[in-house]
N, C-alpha and C. Protein backbone atom coordinates (compact mmCIF):
# COMPACT_ATOMS: atom_id res chain seq x y z
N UNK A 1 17.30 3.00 9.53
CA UNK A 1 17.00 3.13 8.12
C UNK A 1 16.27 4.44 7.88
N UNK A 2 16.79 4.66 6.78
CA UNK A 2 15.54 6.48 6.39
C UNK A 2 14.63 5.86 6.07
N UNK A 3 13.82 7.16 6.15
CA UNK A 3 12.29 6.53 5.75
C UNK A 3 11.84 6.91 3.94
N UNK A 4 11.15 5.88 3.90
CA UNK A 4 10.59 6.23 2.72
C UNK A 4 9.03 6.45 1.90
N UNK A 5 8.66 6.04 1.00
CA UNK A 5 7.38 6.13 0.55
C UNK A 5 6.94 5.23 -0.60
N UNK A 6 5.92 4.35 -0.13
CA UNK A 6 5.24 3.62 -0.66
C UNK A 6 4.05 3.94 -1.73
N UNK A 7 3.82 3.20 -2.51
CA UNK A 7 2.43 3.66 -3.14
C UNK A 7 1.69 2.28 -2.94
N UNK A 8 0.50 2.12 -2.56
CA UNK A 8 -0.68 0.83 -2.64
C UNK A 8 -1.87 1.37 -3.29
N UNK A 9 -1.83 0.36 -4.48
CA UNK A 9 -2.89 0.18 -5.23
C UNK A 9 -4.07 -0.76 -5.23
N UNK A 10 -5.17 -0.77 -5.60
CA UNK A 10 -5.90 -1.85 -5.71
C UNK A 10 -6.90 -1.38 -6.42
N UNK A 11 -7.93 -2.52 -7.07
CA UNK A 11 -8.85 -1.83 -7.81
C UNK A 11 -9.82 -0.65 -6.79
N UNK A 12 -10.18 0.22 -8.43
CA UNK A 12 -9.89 1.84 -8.06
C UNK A 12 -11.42 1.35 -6.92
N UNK A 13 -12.48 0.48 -7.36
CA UNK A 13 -13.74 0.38 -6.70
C UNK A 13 -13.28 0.29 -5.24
N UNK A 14 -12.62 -0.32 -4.47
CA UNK A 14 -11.75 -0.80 -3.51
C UNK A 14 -10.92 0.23 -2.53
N UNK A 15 -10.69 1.26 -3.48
CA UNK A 15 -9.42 2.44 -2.80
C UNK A 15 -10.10 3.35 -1.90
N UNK A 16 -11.39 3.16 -1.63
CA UNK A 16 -11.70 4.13 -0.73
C UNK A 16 -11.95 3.34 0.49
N UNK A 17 -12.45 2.19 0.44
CA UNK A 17 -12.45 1.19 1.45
C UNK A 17 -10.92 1.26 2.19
N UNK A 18 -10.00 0.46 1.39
CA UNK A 18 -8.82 0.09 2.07
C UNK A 18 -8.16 1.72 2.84
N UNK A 19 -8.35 2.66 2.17
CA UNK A 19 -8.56 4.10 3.33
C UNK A 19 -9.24 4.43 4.32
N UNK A 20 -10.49 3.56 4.36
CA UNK A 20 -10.78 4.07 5.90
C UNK A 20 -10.01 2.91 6.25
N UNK A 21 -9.92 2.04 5.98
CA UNK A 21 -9.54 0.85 6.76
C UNK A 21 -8.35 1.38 7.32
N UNK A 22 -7.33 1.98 6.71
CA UNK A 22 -6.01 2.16 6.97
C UNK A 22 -6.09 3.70 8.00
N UNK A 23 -7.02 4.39 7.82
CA UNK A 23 -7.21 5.52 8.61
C UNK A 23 -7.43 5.38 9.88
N UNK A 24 -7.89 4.35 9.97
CA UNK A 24 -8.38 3.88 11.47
C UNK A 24 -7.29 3.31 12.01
N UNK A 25 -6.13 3.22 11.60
CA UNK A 25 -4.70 2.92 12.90
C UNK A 25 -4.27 4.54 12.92
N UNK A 26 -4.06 4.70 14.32
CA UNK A 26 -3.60 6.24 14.75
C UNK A 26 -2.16 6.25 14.58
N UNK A 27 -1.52 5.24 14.11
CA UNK A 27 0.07 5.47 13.65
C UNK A 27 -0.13 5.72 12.53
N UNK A 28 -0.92 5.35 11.45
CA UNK A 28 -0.95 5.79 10.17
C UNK A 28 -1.32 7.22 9.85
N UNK A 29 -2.69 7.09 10.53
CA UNK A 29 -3.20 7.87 9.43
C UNK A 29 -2.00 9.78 9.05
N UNK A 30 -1.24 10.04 9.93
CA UNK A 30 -0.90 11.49 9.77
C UNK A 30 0.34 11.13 8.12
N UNK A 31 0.57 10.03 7.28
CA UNK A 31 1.20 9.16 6.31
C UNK A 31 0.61 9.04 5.46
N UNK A 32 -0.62 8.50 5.51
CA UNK A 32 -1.68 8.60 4.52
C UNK A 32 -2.24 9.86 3.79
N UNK A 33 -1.84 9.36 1.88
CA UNK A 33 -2.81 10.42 1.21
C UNK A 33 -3.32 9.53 0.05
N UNK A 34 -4.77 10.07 0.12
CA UNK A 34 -5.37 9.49 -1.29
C UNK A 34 -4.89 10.09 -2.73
N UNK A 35 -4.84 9.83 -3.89
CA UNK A 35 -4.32 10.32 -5.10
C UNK A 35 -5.44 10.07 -6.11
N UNK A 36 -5.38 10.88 -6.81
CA UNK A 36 -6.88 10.36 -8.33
C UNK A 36 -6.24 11.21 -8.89
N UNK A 37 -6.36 10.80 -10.05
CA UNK A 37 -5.85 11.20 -11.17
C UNK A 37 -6.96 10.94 -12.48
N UNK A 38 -6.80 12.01 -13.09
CA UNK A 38 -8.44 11.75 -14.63
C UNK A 38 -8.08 10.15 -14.95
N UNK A 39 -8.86 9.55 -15.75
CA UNK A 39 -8.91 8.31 -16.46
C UNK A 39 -7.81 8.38 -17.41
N UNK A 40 -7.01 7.65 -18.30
CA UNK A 40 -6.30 7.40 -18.99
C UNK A 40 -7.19 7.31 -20.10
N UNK A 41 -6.87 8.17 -21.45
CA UNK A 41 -7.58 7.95 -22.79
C UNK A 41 -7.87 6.78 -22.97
N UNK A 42 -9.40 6.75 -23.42
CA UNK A 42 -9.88 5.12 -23.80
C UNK A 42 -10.33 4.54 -22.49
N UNK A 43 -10.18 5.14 -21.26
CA UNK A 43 -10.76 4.15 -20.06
C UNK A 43 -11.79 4.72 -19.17
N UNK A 44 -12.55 4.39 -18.64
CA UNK A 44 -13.73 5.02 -17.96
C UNK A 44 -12.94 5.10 -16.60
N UNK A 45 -13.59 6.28 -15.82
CA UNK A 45 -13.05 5.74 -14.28
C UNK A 45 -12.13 6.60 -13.75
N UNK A 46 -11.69 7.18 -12.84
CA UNK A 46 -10.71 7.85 -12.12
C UNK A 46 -9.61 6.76 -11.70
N UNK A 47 -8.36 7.14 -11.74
CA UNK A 47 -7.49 6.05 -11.63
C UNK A 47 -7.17 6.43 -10.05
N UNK A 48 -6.50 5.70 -9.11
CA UNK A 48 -6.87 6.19 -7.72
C UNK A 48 -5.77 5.42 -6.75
N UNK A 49 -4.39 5.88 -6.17
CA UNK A 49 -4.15 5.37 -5.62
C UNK A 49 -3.88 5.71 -3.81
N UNK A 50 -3.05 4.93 -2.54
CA UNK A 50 -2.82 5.67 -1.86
C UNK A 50 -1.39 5.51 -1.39
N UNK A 51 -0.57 6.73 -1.04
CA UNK A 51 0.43 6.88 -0.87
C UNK A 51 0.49 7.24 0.39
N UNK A 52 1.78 6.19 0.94
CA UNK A 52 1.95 6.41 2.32
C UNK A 52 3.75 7.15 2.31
N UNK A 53 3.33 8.02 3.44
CA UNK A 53 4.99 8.74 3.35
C UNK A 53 5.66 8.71 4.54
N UNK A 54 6.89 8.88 4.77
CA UNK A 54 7.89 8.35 6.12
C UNK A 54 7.37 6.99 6.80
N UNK A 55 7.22 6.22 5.79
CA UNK A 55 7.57 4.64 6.00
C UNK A 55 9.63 4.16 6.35
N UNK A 56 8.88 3.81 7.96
CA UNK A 56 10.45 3.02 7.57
C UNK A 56 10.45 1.60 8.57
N UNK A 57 11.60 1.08 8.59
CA UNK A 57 11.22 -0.85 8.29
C UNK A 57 11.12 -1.06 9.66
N UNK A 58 10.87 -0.19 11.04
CA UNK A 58 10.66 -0.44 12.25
C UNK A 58 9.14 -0.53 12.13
N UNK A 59 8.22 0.05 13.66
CA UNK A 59 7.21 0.50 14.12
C UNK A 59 6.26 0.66 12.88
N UNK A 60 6.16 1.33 12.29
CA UNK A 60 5.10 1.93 11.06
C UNK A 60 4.98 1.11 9.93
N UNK A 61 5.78 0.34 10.01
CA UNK A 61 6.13 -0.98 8.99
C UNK A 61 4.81 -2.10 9.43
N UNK A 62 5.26 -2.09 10.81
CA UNK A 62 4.77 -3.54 11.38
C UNK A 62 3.63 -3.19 11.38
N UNK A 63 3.09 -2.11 11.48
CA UNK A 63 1.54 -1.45 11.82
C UNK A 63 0.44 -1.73 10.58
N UNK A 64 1.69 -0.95 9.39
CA UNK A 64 1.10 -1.13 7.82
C UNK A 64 0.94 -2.23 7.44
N UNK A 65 1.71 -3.43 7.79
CA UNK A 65 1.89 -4.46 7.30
C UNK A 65 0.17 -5.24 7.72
N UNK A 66 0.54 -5.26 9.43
CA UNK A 66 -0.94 -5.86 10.10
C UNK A 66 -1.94 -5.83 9.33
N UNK A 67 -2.27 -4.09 9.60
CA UNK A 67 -3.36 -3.57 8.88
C UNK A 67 -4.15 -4.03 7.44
N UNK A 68 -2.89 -4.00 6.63
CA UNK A 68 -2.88 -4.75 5.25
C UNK A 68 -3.54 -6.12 5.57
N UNK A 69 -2.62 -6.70 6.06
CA UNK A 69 -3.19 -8.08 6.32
C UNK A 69 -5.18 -8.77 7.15
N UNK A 70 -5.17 -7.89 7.73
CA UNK A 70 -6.72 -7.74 8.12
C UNK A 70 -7.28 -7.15 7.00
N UNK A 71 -7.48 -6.14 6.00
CA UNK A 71 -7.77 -6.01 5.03
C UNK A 71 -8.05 -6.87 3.78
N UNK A 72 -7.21 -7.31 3.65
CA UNK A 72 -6.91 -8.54 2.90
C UNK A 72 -7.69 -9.85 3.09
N UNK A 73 -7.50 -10.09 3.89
CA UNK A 73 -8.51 -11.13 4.51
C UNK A 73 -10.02 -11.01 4.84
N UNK A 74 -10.06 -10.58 5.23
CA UNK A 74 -11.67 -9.70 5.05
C UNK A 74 -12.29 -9.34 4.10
N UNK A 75 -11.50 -8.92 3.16
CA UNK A 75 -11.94 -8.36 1.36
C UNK A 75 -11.77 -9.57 0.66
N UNK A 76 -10.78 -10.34 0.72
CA UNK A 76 -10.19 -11.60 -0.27
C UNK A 76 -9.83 -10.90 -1.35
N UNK A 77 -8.87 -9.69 -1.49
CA UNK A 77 -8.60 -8.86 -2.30
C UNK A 77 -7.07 -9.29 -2.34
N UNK A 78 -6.43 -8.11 -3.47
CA UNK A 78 -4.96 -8.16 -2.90
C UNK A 78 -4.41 -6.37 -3.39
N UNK A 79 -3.37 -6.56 -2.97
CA UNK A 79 -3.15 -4.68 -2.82
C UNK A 79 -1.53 -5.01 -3.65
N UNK A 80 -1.50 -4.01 -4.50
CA UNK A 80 -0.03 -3.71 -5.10
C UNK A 80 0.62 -2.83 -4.46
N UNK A 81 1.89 -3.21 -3.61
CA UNK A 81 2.94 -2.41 -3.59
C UNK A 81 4.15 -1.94 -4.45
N UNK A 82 4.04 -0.33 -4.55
CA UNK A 82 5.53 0.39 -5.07
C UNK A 82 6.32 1.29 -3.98
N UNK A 83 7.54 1.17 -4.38
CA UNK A 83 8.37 1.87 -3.94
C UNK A 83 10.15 1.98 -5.08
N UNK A 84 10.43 3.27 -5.28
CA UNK A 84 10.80 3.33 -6.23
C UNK A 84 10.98 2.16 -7.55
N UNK A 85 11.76 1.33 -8.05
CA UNK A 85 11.03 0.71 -8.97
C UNK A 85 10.87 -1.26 -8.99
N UNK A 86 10.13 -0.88 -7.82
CA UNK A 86 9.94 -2.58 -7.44
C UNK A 86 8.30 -2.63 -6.89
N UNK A 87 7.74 -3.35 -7.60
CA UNK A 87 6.57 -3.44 -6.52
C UNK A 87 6.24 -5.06 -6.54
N UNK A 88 5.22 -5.70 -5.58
CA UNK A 88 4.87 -6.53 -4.98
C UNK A 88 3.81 -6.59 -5.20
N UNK A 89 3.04 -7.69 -5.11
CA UNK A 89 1.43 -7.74 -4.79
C UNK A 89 1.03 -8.76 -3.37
N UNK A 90 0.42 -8.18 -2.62
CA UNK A 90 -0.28 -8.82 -1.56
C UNK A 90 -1.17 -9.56 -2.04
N UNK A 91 -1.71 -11.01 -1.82
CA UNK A 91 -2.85 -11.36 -2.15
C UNK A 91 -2.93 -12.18 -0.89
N UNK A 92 -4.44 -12.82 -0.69
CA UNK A 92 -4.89 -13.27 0.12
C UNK A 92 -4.44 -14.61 0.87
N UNK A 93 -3.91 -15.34 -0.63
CA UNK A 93 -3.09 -16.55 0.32
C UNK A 93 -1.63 -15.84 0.82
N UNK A 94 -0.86 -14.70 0.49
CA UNK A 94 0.49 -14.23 1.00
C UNK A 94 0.44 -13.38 2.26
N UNK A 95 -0.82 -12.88 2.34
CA UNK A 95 -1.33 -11.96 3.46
C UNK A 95 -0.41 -12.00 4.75
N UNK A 96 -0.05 -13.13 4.76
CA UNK A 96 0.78 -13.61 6.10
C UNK A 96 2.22 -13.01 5.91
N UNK A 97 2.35 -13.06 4.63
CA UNK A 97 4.13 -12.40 4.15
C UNK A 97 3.95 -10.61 4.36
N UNK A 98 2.83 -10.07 4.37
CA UNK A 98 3.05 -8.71 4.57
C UNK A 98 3.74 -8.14 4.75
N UNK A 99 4.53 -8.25 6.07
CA UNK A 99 5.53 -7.96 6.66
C UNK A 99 6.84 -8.08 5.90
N UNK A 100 7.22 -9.20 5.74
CA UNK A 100 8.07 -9.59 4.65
C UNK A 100 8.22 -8.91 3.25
N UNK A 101 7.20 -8.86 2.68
CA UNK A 101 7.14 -8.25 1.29
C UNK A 101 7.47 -6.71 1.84
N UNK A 102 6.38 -6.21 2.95
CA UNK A 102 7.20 -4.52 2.51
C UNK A 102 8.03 -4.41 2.66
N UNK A 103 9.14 -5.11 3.72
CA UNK A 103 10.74 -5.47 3.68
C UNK A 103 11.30 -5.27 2.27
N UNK A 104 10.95 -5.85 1.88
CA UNK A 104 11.86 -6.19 0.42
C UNK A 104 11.38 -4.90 0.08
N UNK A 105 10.19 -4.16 -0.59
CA UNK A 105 10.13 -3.22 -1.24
C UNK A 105 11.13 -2.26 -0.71
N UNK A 106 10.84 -1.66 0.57
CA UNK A 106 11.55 -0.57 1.12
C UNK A 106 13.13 -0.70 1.34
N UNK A 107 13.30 -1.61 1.25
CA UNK A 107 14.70 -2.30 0.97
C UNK A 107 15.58 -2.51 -0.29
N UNK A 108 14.64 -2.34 -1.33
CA UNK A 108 15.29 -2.52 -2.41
C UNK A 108 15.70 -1.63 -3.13
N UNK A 109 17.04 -1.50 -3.63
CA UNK A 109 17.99 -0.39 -4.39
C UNK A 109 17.24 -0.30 -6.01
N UNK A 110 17.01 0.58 -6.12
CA UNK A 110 16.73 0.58 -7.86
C UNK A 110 17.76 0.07 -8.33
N UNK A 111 17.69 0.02 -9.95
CA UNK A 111 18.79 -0.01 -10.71
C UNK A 111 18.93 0.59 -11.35
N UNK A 112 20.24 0.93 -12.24
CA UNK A 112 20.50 1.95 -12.83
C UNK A 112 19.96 2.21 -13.87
């Protein structure tokens, strides 16, 4: 499979956490970038996500997925996945589907 690129979100308080967290697997981190962007008119706050790049559904999958999942569980959070126009949400009782769910994202064909 080619590889592709994910975006994971979570609240913005949260996005620097789930980066070290994710920095600390040595398959990731050279994939990993943080993103901020100004606030959206009317909202306080830097909007903030992180984007992972040459994701593909072998090795780096299973790594991201883990990772996520120890995150998750530990925080009792949940993380939004995108990839072109499908995304997912991880939450704490699905944590176990990780794997599964980024399947589907990176797998899935847009539509027209």
């Amino acid at each position: 499979m080619d590889r592709d690129y994910i975006t994971l979100e979570c609240d913005a308080s949260d996005i620097d956490d789930l980066y070290r967290w994710l920095v600390d697997e040595p398959e990731l981190r050279p994939s990993l970038q943080i993103r901020r962007s100004a606030p959206l008119p009317g909202h306080m706050g830097e909007l903030a996500d992180i984007l992972i790049t040459a994701v593909s559904a072998g090795g780096l999958l299973t790594v991201l997925a883990g990772s996520l999942q120890g995150w998750i569980r530990r925080r009792g959070l949940s993380v939004r996945v995108r990839s072109r126009d499908l995304d997912v949400e991880i939450t704490a009782d699905r944590a176990e589907d990780a794997t599964e769910l980024l399947r589907q994202v990176l797998n899935h064909e847009p539509q027209p």
